[in-house]
PDB file of N, CA and C in Angstrom:
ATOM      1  N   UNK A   1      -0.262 -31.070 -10.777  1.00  0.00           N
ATOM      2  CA  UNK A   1      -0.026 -30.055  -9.772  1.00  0.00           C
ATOM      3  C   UNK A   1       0.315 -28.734 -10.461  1.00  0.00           C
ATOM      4  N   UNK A   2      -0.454 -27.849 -10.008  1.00  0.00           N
ATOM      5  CA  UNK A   2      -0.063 -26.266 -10.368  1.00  0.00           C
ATOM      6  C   UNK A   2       0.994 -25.703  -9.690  1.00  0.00           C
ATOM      7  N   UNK A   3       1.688 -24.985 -10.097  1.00  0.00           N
ATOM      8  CA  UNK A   3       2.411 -24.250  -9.146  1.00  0.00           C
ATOM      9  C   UNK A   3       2.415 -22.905  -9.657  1.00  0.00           C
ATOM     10  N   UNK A   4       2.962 -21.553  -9.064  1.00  0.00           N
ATOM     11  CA  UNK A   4       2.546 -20.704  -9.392  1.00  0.00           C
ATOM     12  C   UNK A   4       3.788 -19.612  -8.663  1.00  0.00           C
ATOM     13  N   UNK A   5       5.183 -18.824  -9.209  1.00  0.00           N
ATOM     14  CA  UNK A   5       5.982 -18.309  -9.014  1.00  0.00           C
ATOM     15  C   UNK A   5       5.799 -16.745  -9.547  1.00  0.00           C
ATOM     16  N   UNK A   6       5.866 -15.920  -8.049  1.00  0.00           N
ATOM     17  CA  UNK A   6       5.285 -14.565  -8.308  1.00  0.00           C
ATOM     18  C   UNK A   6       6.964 -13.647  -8.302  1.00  0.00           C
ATOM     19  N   UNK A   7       6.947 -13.143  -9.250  1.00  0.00           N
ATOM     20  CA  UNK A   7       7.898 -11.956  -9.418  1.00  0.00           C
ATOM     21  C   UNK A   7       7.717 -11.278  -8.198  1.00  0.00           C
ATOM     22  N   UNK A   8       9.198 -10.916  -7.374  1.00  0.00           N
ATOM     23  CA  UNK A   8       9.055  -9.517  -6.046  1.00  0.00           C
ATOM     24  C   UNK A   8       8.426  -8.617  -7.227  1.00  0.00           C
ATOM     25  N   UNK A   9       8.561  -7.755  -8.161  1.00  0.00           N
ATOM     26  CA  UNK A   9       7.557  -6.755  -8.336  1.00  0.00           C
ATOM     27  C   UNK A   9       6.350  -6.937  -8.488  1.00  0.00           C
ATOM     28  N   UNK A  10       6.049  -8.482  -8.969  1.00  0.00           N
ATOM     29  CA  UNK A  10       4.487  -8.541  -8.986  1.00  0.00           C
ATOM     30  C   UNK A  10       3.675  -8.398  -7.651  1.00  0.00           C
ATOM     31  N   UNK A  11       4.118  -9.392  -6.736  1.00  0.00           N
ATOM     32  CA  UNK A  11       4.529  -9.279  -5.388  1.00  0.00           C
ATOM     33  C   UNK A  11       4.011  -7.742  -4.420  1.00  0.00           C
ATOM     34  N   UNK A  12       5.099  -6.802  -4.778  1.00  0.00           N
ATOM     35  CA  UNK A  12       4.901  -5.657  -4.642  1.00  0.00           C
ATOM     36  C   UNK A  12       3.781  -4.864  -5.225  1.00  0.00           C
ATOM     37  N   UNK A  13       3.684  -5.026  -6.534  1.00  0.00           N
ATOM     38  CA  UNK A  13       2.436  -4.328  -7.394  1.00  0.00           C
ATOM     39  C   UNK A  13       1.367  -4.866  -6.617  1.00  0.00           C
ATOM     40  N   UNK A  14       1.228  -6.290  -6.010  1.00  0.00           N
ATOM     41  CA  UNK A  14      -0.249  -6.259  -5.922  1.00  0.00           C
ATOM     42  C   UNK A  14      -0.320  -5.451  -3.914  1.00  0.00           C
ATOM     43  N   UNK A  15       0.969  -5.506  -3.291  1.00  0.00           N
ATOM     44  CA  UNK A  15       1.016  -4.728  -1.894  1.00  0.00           C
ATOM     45  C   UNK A  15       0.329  -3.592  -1.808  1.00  0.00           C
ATOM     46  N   UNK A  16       0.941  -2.980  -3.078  1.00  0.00           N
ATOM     47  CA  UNK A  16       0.530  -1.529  -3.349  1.00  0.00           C
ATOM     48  C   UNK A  16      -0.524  -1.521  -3.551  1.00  0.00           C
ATOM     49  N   UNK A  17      -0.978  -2.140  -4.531  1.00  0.00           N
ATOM     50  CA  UNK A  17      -2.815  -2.378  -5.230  1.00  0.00           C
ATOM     51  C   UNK A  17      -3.473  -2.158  -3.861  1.00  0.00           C
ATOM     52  N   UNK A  18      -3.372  -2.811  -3.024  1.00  0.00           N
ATOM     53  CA  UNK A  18      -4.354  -3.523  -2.029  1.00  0.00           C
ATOM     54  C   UNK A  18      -4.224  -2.069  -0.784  1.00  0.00           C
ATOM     55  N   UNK A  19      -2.549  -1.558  -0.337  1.00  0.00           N
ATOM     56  CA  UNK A  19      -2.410  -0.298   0.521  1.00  0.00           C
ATOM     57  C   UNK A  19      -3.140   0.333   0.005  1.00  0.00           C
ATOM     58  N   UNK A  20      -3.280   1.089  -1.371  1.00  0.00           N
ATOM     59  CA  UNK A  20      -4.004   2.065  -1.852  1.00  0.00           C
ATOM     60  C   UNK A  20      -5.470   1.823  -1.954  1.00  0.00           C
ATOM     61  N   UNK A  21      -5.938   1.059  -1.800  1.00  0.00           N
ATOM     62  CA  UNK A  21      -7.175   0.734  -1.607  1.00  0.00           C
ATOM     63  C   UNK A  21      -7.738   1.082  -0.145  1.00  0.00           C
ATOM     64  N   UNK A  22      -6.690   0.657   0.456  1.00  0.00           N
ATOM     65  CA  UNK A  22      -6.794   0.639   1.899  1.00  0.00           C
ATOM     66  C   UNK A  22      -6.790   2.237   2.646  1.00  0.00           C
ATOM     67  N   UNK A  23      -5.753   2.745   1.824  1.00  0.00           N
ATOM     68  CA  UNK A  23      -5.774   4.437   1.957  1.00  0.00           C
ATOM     69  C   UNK A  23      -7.039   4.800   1.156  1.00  0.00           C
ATOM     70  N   UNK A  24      -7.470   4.720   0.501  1.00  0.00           N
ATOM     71  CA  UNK A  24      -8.956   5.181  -0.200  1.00  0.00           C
ATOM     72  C   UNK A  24     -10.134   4.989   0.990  1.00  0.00           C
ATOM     73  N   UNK A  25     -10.147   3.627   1.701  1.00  0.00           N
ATOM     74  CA  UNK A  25     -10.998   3.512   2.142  1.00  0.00           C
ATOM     75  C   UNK A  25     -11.022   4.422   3.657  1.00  0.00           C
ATOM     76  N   UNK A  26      -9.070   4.882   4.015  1.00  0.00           N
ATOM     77  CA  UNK A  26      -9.209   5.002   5.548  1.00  0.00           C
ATOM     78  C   UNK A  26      -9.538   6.700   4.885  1.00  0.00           C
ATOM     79  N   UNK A  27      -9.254   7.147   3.969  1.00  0.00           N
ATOM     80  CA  UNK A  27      -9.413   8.623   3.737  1.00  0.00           C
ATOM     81  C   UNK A  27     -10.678   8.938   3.554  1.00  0.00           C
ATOM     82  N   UNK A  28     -12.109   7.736   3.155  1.00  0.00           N
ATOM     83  CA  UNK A  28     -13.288   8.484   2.988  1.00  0.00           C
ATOM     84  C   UNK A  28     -13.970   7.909   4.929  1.00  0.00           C
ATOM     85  N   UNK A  29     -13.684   7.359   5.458  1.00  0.00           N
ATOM     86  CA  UNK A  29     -14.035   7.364   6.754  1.00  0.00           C
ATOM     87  C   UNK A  29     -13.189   8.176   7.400  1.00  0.00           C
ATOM     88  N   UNK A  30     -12.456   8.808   7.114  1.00  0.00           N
ATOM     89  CA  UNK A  30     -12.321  10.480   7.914  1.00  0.00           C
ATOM     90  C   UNK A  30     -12.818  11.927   7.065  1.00  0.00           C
ATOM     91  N   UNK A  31     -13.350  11.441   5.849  1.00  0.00           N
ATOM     92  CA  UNK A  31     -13.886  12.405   5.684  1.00  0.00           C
ATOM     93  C   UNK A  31     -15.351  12.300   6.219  1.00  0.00           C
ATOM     94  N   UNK A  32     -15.999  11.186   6.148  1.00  0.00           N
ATOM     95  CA  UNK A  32     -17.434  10.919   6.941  1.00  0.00           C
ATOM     96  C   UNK A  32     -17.357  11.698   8.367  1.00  0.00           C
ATOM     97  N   UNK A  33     -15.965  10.721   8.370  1.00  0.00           N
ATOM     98  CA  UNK A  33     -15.891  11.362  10.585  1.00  0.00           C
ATOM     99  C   UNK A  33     -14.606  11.847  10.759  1.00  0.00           C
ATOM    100  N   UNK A  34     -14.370  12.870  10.933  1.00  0.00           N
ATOM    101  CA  UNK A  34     -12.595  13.367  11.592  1.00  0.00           C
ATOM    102  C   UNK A  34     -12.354  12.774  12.968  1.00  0.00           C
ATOM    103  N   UNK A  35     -11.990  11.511  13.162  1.00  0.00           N
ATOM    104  CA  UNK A  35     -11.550  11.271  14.518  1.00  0.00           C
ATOM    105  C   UNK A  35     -10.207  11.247  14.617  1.00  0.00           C
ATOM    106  N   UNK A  36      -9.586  10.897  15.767  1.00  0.00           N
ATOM    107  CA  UNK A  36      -8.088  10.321  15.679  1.00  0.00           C
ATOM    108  C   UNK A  36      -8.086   9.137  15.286  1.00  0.00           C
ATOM    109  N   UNK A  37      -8.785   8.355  15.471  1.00  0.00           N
ATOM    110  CA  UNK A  37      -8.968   6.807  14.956  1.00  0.00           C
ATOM    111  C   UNK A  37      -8.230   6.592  13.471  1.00  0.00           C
ATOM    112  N   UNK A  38      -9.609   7.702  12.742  1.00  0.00           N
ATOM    113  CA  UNK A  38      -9.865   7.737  11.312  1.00  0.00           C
ATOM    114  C   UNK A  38      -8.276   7.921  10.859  1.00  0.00           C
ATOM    115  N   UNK A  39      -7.697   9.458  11.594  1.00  0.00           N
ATOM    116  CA  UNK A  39      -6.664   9.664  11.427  1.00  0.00           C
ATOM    117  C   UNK A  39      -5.767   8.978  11.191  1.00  0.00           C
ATOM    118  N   UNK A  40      -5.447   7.993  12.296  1.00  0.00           N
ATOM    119  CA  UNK A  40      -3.944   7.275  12.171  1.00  0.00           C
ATOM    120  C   UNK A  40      -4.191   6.098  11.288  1.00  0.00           C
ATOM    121  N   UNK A  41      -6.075   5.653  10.882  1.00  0.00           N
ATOM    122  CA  UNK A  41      -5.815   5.283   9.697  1.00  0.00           C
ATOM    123  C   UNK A  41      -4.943   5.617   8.677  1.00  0.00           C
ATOM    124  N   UNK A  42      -5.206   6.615   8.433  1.00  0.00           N
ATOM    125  CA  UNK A  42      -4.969   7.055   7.207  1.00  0.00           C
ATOM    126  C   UNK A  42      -3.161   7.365   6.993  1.00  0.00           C
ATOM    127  N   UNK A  43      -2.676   7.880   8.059  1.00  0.00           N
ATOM    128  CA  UNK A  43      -1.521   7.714   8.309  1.00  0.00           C
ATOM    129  C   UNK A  43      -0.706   6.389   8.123  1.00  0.00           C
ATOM    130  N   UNK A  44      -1.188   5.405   9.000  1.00  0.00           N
ATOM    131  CA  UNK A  44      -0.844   3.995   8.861  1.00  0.00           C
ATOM    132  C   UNK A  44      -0.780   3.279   7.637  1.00  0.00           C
ATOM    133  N   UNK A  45      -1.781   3.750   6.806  1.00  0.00           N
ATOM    134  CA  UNK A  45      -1.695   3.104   5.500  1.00  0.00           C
ATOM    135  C   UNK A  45      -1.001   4.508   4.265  1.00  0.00           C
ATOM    136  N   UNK A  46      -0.567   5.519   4.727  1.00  0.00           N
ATOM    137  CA  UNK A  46       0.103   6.032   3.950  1.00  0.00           C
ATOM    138  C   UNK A  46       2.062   5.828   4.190  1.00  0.00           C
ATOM    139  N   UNK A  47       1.894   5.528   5.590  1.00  0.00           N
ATOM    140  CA  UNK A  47       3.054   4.500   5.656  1.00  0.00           C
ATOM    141  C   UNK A  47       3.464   3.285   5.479  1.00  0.00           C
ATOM    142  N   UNK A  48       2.275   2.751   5.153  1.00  0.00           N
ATOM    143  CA  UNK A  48       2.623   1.582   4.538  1.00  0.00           C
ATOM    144  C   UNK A  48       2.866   1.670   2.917  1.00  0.00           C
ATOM    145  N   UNK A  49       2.199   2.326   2.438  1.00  0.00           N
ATOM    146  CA  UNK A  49       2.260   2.872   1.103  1.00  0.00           C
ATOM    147  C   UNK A  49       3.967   3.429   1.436  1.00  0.00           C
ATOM    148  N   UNK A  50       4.419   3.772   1.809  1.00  0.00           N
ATOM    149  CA  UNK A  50       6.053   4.499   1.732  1.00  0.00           C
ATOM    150  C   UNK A  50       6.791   3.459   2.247  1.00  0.00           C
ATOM    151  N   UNK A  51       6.564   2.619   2.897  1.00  0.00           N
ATOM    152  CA  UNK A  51       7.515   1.336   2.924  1.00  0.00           C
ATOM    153  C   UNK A  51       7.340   0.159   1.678  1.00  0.00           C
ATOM    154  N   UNK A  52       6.268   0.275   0.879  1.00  0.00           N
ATOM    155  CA  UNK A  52       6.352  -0.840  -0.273  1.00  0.00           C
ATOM    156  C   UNK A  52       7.231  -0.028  -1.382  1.00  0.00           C
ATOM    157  N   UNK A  53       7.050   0.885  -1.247  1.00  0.00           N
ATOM    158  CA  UNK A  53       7.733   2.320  -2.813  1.00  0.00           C
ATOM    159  C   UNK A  53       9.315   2.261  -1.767  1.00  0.00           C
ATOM    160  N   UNK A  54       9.658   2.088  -1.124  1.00  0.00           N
ATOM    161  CA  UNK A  54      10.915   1.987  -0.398  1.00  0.00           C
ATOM    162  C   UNK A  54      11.713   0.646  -0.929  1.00  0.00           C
ATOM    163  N   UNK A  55      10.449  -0.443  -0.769  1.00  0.00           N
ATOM    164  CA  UNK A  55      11.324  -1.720  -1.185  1.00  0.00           C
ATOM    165  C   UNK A  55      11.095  -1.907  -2.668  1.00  0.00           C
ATOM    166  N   UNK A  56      10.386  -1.330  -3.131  1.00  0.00           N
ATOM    167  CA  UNK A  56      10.436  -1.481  -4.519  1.00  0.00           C
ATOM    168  C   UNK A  56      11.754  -1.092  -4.781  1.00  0.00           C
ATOM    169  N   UNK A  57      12.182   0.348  -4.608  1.00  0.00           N
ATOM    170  CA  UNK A  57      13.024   1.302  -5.088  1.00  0.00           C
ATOM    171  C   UNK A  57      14.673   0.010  -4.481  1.00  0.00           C
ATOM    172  N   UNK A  58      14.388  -0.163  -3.960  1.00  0.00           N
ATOM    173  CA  UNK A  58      15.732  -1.517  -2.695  1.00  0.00           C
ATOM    174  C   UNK A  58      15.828  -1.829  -3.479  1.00  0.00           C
ATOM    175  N   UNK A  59      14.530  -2.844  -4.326  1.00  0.00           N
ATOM    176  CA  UNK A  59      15.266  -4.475  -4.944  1.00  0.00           C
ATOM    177  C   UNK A  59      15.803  -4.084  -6.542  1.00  0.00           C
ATOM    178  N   UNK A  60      15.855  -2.352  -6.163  1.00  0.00           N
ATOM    179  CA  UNK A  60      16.234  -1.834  -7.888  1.00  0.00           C
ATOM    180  C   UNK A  60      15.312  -2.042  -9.149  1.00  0.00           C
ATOM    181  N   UNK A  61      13.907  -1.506  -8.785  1.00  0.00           N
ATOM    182  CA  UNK A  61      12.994  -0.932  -9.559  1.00  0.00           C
ATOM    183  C   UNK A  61      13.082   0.318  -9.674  1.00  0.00           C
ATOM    184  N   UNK A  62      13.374   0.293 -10.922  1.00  0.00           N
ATOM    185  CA  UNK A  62      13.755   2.033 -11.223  1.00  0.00           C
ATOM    186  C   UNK A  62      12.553   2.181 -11.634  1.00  0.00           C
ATOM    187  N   UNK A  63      11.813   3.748 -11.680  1.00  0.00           N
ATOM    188  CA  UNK A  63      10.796   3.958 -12.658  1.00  0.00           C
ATOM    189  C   UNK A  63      11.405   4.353 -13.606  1.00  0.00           C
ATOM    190  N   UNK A  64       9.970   4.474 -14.997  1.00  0.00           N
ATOM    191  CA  UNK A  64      10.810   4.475 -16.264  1.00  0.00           C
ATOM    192  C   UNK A  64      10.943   3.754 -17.002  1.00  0.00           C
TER     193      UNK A  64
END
């Protein structure tokens, strides 16, 4: 049996990996199309991006 124990920052690193991807993708479908849609994409995942850098900064990940 494998088992497999992820560090909260690894954890986090890959949240982030995946938001920022997610903001890449909602920022070039509002540049294709300016809707509100597109918009609160992009919003939504730049808040999500500020709540993972929030709990990073919580569980006392300093940068540096």
């Amino acid at each position: 049996m494998i088992s497999t124990v992820d560090s909260l920052q690894d954890v986090l690193g890959l949240d982030f990996s995946m938001a920022a991807s997610e903001l890449a993708d909602a920022r070039l479908q509002q540049r294709c199309k300016d809707t509100p849609g597109n918009r609160a994409a992009v919003a939504a995942a730049r808040a999500r991006i500020d709540a993972l850098l929030d709990m990073y900064l919580a569980a006392g990940y300093l940068p540096g």
